[in-house]
N, C-alpha and C. Protein backbone atom coordinates (compact mmCIF):
# COMPACT_ATOMS: atom_id res chain seq x y z
N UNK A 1 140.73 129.26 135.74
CA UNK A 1 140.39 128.10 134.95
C UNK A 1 140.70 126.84 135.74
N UNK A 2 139.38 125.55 135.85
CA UNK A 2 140.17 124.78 136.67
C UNK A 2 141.01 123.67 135.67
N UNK A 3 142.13 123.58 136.58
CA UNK A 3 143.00 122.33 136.04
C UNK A 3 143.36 121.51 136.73
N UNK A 4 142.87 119.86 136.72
CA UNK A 4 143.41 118.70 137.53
C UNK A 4 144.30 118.72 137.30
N UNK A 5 144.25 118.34 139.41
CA UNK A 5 145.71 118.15 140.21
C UNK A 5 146.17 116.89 139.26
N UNK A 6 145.31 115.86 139.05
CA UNK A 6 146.30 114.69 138.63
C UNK A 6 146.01 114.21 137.44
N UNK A 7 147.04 113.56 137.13
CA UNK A 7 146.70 112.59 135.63
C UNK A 7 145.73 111.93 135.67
N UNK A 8 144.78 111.65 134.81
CA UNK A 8 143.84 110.88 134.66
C UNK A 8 143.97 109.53 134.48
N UNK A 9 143.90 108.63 135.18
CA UNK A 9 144.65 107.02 134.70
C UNK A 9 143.83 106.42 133.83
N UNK A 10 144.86 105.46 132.96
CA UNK A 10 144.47 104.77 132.11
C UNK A 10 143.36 104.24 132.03
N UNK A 11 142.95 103.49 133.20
CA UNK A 11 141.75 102.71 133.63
C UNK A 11 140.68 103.66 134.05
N UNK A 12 140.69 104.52 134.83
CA UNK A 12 139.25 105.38 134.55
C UNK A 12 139.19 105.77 133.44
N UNK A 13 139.91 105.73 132.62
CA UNK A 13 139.85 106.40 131.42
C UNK A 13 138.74 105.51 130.47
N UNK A 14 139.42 104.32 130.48
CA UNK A 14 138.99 103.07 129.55
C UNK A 14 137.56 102.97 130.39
N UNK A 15 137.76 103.14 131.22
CA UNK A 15 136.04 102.17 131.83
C UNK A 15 135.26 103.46 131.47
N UNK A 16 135.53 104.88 131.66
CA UNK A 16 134.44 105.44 130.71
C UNK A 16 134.11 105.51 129.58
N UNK A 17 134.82 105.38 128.93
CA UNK A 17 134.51 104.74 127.28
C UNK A 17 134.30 103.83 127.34
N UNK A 18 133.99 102.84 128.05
CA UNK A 18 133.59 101.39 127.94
C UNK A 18 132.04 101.62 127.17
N UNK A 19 131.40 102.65 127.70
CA UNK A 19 129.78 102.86 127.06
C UNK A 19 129.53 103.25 125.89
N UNK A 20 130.99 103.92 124.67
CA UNK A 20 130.90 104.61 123.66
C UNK A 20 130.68 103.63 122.66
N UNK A 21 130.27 102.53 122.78
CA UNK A 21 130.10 101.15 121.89
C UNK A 21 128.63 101.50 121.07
N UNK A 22 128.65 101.35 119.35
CA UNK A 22 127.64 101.19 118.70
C UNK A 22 126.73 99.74 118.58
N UNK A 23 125.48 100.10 118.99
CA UNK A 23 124.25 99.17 118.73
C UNK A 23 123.95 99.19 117.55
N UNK A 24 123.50 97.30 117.78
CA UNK A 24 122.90 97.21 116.41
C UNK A 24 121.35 97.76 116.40
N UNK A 25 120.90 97.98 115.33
CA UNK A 25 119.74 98.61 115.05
C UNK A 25 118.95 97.80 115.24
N UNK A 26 117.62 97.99 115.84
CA UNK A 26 116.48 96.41 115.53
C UNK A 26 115.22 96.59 114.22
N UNK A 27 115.30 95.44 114.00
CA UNK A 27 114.95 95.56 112.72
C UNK A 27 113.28 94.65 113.15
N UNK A 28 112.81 95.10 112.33
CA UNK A 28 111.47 94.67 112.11
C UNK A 28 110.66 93.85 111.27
N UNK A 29 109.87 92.45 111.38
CA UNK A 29 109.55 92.03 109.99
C UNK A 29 108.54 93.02 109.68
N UNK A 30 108.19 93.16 108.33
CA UNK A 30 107.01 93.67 107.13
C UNK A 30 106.09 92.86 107.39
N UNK A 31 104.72 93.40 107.88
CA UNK A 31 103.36 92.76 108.26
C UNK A 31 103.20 91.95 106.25
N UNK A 32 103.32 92.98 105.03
CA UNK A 32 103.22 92.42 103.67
C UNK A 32 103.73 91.04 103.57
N UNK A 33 105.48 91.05 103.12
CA UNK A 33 106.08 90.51 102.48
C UNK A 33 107.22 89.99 103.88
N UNK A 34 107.07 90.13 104.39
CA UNK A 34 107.37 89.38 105.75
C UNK A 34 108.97 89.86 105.70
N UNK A 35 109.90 90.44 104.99
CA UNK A 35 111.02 90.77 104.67
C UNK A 35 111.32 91.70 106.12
N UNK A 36 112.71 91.67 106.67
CA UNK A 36 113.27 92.59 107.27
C UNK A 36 113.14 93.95 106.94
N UNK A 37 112.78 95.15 107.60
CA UNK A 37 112.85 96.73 107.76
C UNK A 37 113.26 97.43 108.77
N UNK A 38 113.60 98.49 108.78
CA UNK A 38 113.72 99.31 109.46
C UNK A 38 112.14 99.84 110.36
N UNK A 39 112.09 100.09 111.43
CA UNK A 39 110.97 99.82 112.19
C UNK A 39 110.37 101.97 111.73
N UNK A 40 109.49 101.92 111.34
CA UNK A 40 108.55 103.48 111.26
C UNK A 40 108.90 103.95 110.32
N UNK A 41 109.57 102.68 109.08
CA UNK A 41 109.63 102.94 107.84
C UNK A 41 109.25 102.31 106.74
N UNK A 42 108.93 102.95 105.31
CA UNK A 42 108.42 102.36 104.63
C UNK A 42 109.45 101.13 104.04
N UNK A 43 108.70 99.38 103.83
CA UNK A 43 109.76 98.30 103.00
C UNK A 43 110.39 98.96 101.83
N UNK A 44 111.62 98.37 101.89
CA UNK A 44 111.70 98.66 100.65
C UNK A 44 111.64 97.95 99.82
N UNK A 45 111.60 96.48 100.06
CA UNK A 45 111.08 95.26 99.52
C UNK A 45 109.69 95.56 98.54
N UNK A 46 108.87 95.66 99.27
CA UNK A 46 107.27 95.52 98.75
C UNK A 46 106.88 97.07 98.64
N UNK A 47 107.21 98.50 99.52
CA UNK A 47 106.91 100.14 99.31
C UNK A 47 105.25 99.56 100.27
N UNK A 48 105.36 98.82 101.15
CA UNK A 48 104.03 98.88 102.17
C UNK A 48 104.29 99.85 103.58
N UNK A 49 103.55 100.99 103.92
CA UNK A 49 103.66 101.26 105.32
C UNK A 49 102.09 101.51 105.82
N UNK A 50 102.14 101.32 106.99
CA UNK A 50 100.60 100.79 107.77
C UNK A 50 99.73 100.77 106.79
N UNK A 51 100.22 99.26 106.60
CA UNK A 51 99.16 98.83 105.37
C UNK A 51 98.41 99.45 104.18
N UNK A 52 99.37 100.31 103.71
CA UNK A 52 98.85 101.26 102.85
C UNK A 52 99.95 101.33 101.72
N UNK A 53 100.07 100.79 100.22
CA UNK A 53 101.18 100.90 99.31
C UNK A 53 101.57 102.59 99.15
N UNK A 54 102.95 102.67 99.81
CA UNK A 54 103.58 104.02 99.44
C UNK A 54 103.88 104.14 98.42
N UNK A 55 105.27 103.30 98.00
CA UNK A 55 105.91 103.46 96.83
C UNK A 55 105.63 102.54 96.34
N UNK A 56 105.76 102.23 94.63
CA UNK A 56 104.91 101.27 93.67
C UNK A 56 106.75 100.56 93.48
N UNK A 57 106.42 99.22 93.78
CA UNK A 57 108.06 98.54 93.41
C UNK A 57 107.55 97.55 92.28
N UNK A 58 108.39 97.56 91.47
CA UNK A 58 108.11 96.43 90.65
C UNK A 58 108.47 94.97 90.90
């Protein structure tokens, strides 16, 4: 089984997790109701996806 010769230091340590950081999501306006969405999903504002009413919102 292999096992390092040495301790792993602090600092290589940290600088590889430096990349484990969460993104923000990008968001998309609604061609409809011009409102923020989630991008290859239906509004949930207005229920419009490629220009076609999915869900009926009141």
């Amino acid at each position: 089984m292999a096992v390092p010769k040495r301790k792993t230091g602090r600092a290589r340590t940290n600088s590889r997790r430096s990349s484990h950081k969460l993104t923000a999501t990008n968001a998309a306006a609604c061609p409809q109701c011009h409102e923020l969405k989630m991008p290859h999903h239906v509004c949930p504002s207005c229920g419009y996806y490629d220009g076609k009413e999915i869900v009926e919102t009141n």
